[in-house]
PDB file of N, CA and C in Angstrom:
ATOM      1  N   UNK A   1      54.427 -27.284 -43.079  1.00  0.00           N
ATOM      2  CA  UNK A   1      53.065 -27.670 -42.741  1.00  0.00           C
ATOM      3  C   UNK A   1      53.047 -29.127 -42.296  1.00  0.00           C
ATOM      4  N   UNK A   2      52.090 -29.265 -41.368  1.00  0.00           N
ATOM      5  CA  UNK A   2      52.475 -30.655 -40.956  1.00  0.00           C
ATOM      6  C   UNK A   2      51.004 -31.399 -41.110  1.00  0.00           C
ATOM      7  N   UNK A   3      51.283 -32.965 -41.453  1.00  0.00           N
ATOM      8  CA  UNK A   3      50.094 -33.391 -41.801  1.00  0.00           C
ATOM      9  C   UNK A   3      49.316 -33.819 -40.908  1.00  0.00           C
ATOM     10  N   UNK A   4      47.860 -34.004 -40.835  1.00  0.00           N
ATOM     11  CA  UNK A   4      46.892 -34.346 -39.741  1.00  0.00           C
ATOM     12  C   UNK A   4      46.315 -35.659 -40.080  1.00  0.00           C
ATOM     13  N   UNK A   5      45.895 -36.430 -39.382  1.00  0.00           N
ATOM     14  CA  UNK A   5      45.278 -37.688 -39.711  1.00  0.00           C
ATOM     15  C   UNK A   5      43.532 -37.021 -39.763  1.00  0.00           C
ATOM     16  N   UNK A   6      42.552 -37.226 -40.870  1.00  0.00           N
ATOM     17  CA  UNK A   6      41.649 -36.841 -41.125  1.00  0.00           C
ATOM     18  C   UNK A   6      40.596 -37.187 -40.079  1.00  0.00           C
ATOM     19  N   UNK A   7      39.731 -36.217 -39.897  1.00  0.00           N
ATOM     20  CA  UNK A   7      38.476 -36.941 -39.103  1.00  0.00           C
ATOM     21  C   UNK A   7      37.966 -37.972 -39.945  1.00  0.00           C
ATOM     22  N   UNK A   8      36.547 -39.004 -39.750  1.00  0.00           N
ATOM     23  CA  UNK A   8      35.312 -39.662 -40.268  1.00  0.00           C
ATOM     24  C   UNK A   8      34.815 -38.606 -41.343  1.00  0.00           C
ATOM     25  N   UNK A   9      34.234 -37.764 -40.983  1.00  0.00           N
ATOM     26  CA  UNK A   9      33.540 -36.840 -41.299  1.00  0.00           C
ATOM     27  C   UNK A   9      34.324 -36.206 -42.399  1.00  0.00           C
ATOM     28  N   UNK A  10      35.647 -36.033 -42.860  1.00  0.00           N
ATOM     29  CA  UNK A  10      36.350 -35.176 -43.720  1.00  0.00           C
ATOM     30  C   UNK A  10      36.824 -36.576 -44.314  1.00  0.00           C
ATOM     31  N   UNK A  11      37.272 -37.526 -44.031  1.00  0.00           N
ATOM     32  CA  UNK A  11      37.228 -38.802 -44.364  1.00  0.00           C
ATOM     33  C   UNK A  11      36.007 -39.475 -46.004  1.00  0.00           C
ATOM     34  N   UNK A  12      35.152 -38.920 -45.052  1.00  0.00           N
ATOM     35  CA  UNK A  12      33.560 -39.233 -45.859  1.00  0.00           C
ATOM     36  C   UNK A  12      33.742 -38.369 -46.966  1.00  0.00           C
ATOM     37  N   UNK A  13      33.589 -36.740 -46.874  1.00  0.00           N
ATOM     38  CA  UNK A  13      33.735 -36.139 -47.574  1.00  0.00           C
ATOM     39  C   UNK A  13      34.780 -36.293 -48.756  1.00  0.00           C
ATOM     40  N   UNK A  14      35.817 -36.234 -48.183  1.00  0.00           N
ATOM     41  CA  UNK A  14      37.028 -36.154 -49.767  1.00  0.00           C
ATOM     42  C   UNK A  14      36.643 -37.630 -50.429  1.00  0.00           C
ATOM     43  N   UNK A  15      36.423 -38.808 -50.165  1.00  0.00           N
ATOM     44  CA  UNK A  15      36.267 -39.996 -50.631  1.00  0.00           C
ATOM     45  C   UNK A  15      35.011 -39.577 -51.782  1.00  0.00           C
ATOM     46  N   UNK A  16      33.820 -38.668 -51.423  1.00  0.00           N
ATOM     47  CA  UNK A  16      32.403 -38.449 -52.049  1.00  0.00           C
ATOM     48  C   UNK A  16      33.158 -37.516 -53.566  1.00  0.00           C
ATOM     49  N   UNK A  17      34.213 -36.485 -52.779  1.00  0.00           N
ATOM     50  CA  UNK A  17      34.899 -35.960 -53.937  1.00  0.00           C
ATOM     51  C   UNK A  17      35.455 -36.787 -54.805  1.00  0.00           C
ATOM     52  N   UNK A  18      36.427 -37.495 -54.414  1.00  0.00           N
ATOM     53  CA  UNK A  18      36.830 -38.421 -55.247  1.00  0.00           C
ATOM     54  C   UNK A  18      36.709 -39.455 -56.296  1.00  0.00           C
ATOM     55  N   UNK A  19      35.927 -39.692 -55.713  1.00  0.00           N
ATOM     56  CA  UNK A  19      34.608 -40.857 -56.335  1.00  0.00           C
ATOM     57  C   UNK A  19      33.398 -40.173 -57.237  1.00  0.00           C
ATOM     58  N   UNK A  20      33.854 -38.783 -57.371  1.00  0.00           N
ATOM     59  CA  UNK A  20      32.400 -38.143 -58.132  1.00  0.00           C
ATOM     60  C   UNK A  20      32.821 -38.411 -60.155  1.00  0.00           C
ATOM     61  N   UNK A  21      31.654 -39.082 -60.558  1.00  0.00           N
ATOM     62  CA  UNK A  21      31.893 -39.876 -61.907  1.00  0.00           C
ATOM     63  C   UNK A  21      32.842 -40.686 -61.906  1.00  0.00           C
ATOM     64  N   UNK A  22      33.453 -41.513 -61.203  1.00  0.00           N
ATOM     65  CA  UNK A  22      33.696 -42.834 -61.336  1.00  0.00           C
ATOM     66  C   UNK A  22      33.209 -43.933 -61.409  1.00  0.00           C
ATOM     67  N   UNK A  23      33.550 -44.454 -62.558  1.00  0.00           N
ATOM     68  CA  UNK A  23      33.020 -45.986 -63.543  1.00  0.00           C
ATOM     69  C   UNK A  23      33.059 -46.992 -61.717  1.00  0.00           C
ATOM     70  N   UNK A  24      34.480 -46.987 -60.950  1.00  0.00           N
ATOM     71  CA  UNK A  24      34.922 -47.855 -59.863  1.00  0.00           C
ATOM     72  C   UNK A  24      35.523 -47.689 -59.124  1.00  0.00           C
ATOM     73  N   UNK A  25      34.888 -46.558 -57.816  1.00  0.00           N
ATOM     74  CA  UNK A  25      35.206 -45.982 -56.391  1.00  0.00           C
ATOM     75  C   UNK A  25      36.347 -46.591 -56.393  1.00  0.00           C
ATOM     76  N   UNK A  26      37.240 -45.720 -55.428  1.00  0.00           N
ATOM     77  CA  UNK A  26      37.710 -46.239 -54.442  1.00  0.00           C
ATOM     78  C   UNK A  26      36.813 -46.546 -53.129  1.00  0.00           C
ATOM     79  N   UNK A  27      38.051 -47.455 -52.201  1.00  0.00           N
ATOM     80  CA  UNK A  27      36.889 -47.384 -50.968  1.00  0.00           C
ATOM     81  C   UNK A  27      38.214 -47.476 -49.732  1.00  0.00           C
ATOM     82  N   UNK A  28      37.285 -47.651 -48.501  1.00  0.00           N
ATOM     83  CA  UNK A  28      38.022 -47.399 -47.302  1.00  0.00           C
ATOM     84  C   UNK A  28      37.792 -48.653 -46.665  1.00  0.00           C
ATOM     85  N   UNK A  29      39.349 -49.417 -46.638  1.00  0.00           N
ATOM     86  CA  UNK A  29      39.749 -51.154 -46.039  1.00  0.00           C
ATOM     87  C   UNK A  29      40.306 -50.704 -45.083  1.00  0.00           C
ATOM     88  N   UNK A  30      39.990 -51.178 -44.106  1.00  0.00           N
ATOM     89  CA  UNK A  30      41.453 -51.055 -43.190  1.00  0.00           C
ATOM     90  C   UNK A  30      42.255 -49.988 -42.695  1.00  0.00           C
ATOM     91  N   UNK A  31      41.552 -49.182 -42.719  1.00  0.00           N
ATOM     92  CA  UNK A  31      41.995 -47.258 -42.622  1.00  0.00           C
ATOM     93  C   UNK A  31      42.556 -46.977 -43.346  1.00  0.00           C
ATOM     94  N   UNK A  32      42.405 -47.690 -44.936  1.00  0.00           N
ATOM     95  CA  UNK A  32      43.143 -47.379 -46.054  1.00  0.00           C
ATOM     96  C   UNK A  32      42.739 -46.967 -47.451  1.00  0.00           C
ATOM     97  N   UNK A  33      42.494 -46.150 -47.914  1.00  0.00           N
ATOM     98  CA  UNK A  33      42.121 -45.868 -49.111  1.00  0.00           C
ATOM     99  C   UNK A  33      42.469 -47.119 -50.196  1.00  0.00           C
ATOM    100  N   UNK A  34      41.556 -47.882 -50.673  1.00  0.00           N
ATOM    101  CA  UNK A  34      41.829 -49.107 -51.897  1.00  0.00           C
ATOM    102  C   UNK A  34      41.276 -48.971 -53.088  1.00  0.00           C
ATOM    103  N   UNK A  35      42.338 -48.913 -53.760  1.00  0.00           N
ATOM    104  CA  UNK A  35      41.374 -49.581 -55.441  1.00  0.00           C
ATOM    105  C   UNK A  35      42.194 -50.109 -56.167  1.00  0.00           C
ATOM    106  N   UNK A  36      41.225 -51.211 -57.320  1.00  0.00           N
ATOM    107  CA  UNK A  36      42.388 -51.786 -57.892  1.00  0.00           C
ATOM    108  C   UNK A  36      41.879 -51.770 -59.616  1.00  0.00           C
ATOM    109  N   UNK A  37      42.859 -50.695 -59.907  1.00  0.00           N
ATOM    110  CA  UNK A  37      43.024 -50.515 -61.708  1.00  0.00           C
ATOM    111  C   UNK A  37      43.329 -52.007 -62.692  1.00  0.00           C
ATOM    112  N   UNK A  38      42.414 -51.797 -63.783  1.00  0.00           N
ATOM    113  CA  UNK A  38      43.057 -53.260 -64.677  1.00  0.00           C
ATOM    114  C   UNK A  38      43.278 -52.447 -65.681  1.00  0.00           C
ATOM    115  N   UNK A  39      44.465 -52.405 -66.104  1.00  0.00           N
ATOM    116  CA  UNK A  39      44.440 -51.871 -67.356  1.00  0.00           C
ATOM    117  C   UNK A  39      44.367 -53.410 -69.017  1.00  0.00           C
ATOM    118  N   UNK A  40      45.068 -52.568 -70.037  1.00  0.00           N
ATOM    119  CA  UNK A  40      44.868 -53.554 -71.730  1.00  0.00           C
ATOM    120  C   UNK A  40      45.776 -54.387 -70.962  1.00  0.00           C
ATOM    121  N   UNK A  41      46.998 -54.249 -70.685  1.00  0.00           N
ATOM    122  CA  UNK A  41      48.379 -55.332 -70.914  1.00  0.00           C
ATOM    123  C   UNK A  41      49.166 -54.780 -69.629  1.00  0.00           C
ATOM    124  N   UNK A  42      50.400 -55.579 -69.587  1.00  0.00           N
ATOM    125  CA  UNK A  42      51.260 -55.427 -68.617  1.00  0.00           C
ATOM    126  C   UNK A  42      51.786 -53.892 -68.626  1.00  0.00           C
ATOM    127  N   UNK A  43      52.280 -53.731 -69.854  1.00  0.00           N
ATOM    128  CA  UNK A  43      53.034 -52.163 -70.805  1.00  0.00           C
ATOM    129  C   UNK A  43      51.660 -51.218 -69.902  1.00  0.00           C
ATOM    130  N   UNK A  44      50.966 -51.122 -70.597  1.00  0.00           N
ATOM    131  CA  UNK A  44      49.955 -50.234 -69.719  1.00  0.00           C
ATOM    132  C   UNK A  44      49.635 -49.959 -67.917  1.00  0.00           C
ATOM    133  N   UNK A  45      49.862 -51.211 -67.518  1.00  0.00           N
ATOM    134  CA  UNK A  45      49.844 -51.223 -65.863  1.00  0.00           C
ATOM    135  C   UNK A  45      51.329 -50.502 -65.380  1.00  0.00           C
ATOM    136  N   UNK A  46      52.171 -51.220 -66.250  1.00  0.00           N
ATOM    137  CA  UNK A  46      53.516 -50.561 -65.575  1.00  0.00           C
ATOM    138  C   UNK A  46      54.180 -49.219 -65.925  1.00  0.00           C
ATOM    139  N   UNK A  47      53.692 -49.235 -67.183  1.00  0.00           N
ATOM    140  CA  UNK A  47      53.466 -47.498 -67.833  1.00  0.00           C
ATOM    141  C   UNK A  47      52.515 -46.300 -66.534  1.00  0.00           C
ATOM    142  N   UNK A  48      51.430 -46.751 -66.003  1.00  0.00           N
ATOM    143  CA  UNK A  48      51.026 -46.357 -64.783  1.00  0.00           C
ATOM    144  C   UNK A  48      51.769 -45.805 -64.137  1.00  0.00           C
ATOM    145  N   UNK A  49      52.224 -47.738 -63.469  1.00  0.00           N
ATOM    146  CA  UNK A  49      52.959 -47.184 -61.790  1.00  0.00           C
ATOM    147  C   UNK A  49      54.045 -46.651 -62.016  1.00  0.00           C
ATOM    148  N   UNK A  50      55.146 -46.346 -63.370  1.00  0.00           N
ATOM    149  CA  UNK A  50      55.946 -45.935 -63.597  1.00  0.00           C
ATOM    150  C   UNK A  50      55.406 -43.959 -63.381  1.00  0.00           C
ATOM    151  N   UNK A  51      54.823 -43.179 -64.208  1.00  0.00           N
ATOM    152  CA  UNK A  51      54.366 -42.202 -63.713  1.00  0.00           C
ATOM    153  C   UNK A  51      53.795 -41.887 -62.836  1.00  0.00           C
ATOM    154  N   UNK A  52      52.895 -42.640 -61.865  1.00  0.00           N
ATOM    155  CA  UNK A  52      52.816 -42.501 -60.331  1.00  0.00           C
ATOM    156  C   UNK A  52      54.100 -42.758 -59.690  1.00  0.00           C
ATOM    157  N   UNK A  53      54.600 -43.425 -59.844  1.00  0.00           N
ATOM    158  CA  UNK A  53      56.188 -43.512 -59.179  1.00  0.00           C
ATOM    159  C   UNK A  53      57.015 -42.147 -59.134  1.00  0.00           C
ATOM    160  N   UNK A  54      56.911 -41.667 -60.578  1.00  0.00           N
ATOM    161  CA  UNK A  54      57.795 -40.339 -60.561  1.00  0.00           C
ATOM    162  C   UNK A  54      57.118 -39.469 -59.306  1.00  0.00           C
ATOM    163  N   UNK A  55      55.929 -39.333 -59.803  1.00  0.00           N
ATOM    164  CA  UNK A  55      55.232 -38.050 -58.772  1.00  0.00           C
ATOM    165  C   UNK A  55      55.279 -38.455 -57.599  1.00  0.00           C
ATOM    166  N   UNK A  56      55.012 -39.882 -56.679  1.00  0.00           N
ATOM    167  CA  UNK A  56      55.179 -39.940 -55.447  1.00  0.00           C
ATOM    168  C   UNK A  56      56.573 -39.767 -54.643  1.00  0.00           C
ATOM    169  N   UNK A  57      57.468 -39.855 -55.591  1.00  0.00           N
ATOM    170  CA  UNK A  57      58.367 -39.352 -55.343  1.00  0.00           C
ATOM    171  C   UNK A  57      58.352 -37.890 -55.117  1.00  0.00           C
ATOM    172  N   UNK A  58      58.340 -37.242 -55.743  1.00  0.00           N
ATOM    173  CA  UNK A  58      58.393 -35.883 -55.869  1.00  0.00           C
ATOM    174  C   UNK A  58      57.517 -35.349 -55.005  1.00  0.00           C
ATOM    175  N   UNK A  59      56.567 -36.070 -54.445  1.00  0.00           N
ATOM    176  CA  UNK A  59      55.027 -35.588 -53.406  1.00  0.00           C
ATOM    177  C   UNK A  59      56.158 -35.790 -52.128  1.00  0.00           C
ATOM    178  N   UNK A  60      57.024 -36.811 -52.088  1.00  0.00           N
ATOM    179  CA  UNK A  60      57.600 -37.661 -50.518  1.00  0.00           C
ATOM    180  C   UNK A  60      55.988 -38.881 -50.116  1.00  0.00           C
ATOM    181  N   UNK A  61      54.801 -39.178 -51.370  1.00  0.00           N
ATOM    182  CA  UNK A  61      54.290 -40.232 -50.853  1.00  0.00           C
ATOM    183  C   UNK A  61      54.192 -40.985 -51.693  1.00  0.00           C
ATOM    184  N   UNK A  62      54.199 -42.193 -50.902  1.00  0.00           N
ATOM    185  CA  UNK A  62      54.450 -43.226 -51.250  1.00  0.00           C
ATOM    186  C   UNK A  62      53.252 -44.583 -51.414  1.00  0.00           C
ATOM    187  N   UNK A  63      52.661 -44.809 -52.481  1.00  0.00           N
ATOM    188  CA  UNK A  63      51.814 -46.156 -52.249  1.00  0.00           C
ATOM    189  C   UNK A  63      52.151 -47.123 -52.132  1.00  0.00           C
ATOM    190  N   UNK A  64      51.205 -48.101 -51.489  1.00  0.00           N
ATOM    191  CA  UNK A  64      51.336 -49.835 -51.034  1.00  0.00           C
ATOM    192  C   UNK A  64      50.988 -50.154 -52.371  1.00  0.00           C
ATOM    193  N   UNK A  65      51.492 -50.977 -53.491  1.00  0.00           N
ATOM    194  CA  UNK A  65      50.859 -51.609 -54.195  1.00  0.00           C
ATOM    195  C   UNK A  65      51.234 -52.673 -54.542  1.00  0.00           C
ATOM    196  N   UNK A  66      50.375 -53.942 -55.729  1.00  0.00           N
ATOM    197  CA  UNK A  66      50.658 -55.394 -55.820  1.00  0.00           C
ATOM    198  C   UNK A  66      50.567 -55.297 -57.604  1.00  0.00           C
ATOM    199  N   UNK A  67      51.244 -55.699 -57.885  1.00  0.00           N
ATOM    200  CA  UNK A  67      51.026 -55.652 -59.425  1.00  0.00           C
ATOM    201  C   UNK A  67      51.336 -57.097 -60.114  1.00  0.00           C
ATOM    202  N   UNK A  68      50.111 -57.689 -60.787  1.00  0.00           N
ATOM    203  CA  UNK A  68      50.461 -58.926 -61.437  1.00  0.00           C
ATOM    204  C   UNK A  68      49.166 -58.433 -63.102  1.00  0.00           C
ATOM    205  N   UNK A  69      50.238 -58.780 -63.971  1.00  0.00           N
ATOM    206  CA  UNK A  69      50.229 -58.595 -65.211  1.00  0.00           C
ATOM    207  C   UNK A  69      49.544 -57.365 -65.689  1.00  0.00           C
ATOM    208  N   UNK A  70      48.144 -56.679 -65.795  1.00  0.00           N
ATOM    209  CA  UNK A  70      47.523 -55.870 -66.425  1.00  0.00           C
ATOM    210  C   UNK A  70      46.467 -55.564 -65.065  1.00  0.00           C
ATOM    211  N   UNK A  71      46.845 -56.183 -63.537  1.00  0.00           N
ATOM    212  CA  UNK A  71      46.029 -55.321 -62.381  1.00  0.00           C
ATOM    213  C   UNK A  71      47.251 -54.828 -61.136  1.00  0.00           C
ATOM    214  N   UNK A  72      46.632 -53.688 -60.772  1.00  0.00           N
ATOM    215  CA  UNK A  72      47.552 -52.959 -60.039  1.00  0.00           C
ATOM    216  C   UNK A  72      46.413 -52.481 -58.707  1.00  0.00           C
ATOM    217  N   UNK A  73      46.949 -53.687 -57.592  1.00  0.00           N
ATOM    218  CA  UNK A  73      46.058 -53.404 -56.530  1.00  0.00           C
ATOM    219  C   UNK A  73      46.683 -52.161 -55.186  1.00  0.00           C
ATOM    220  N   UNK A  74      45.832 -51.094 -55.274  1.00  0.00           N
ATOM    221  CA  UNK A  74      46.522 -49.882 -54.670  1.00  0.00           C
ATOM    222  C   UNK A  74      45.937 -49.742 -52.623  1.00  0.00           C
ATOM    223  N   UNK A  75      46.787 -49.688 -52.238  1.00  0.00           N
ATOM    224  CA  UNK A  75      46.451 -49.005 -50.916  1.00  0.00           C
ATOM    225  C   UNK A  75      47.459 -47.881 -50.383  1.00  0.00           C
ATOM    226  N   UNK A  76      46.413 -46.436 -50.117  1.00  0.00           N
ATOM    227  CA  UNK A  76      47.268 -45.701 -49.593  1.00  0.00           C
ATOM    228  C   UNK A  76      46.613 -45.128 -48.051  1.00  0.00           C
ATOM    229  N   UNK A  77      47.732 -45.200 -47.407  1.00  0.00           N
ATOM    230  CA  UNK A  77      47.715 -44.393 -46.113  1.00  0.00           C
ATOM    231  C   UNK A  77      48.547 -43.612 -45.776  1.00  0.00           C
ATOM    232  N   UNK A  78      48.569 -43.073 -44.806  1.00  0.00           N
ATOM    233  CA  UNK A  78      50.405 -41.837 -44.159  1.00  0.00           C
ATOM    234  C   UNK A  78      50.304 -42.118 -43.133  1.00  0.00           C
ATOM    235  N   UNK A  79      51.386 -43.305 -43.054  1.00  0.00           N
ATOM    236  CA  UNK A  79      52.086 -43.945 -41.674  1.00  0.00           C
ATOM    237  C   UNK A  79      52.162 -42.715 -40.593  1.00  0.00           C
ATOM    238  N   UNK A  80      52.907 -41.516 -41.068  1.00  0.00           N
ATOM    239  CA  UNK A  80      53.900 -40.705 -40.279  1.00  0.00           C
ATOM    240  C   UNK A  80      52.432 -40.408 -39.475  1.00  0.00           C
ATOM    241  N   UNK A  81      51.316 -40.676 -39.495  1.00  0.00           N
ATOM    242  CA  UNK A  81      49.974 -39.610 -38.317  1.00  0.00           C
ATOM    243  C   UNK A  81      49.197 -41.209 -37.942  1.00  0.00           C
ATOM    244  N   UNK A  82      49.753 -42.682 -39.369  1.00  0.00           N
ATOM    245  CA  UNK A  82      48.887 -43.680 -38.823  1.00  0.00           C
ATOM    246  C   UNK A  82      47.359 -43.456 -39.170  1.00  0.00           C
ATOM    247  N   UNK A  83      47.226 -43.097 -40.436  1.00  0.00           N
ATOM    248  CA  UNK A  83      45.414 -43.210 -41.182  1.00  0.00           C
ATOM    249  C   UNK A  83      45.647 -42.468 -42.275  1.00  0.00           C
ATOM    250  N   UNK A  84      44.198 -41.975 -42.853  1.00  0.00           N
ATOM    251  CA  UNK A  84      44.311 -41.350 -43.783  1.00  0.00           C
ATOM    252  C   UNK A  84      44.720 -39.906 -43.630  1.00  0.00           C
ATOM    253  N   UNK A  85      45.185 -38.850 -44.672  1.00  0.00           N
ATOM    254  CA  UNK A  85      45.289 -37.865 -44.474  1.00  0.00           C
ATOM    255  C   UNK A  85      44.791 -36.933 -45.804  1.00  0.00           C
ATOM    256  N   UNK A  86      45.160 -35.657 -46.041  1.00  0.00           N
ATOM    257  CA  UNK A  86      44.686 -35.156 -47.288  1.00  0.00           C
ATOM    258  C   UNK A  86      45.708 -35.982 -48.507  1.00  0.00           C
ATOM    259  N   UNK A  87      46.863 -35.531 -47.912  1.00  0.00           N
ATOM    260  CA  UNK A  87      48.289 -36.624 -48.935  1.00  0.00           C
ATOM    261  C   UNK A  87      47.421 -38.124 -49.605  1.00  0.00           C
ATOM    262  N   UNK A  88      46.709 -38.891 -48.986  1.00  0.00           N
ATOM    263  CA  UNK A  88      46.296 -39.941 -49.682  1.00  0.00           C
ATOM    264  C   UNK A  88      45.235 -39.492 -50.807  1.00  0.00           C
ATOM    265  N   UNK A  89      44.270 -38.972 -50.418  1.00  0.00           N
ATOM    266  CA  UNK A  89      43.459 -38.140 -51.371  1.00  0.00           C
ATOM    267  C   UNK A  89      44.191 -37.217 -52.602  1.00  0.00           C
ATOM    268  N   UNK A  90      45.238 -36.400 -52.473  1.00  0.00           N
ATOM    269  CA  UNK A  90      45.783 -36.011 -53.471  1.00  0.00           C
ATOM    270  C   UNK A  90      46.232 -37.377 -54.644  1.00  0.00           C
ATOM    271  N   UNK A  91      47.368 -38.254 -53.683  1.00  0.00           N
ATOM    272  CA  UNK A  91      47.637 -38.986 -54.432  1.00  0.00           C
ATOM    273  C   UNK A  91      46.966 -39.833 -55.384  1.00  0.00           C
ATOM    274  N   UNK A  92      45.468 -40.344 -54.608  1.00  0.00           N
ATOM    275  CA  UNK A  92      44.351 -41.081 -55.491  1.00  0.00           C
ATOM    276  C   UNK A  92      43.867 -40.511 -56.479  1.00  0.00           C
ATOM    277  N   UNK A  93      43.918 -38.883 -56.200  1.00  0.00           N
ATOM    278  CA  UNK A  93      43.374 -38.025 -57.707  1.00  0.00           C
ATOM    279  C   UNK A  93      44.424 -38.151 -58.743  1.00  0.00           C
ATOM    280  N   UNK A  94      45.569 -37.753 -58.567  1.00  0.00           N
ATOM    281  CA  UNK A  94      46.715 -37.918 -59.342  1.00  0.00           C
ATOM    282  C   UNK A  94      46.642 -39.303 -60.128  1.00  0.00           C
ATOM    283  N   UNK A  95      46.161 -40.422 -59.489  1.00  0.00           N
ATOM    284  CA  UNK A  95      46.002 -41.924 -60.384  1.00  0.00           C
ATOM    285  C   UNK A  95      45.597 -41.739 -60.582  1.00  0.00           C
ATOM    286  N   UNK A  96      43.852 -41.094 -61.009  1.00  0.00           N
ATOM    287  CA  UNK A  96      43.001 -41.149 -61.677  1.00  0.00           C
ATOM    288  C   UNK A  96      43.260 -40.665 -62.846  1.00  0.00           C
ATOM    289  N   UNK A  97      43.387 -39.664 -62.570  1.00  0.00           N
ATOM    290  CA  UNK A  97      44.272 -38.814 -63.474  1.00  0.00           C
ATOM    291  C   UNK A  97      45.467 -39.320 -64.508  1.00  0.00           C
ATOM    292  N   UNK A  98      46.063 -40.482 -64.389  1.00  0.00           N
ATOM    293  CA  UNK A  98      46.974 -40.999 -64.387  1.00  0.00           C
ATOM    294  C   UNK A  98      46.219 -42.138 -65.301  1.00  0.00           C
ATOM    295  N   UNK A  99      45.761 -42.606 -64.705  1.00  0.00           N
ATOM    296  CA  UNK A  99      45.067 -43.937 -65.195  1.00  0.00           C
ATOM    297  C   UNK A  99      44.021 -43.268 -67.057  1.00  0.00           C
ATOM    298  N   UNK A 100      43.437 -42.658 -66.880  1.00  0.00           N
ATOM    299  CA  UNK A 100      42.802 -42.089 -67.866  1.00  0.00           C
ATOM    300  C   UNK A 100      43.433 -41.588 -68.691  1.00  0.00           C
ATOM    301  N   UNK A 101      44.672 -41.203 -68.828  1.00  0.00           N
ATOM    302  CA  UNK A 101      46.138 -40.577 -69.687  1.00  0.00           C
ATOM    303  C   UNK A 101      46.427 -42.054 -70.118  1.00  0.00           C
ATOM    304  N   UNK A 102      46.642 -43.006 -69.425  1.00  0.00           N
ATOM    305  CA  UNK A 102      47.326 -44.730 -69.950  1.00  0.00           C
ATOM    306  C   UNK A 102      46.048 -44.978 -70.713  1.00  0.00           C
ATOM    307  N   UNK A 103      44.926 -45.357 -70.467  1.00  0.00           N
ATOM    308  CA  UNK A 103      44.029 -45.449 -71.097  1.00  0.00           C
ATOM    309  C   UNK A 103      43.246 -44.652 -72.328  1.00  0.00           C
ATOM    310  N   UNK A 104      43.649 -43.525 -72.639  1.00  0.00           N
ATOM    311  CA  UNK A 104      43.076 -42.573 -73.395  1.00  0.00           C
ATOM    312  C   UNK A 104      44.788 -42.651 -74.896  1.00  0.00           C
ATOM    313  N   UNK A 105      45.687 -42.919 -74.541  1.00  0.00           N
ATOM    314  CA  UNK A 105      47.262 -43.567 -74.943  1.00  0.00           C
ATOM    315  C   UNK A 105      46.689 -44.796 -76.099  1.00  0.00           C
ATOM    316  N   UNK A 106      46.224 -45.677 -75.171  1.00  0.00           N
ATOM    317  CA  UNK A 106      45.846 -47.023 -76.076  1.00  0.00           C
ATOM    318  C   UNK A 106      44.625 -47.085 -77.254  1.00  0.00           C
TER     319      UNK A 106
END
């Protein structure tokens, strides 16, 4: 299956999914899906990107991210089409997902 770069319109949509009961959207920078998690401590942020790491591996995607002490600033896109695609949206659910397991831990 090969991936598509999303319309506006399906764009809009999965972001409305995504964002449904969240405390702190993501949003759309730069044709890029952004958000940036703070977790308690460092152990907790890198406890994170350590289990997002496994799975983006295992997906073949990969996030942009910046990590200094207990914030982990995220941007994802899929170079291979150049914007967003469904792959970024999976992956942002998976952090959420992710993030609430580190946090629900402490």
């Amino acid at each position: 299956m090969s991936v598509q770069t999303l319309t506006k319109t399906e764009v809009d949509t999965e972001l409305q999914k995504l964002n449904q009961g969240l405390e702190k959207p993501w949003e759309i920078t730069s044709d890029k899906l952004s958000k940036t998690f703070i977790f308690k401590n460092f152990i907790e942020a890198f406890s994170f990107m350590t289990q997002v790491a496994i799975y983006a591996e295992k997906v073949n995607h990969h996030p942009e991210w910046f990590n200094v002490y207990k914030t982990v600033e995220i941007d994802l896109t899929t170079h291979e089409v150049g914007g967003l695609s469904v792959k970024d949206f999976d992956l942002a659910a998976y952090m959420e997902s992710s993030a609430r397991a580190q946090v629900s831990k402490s």
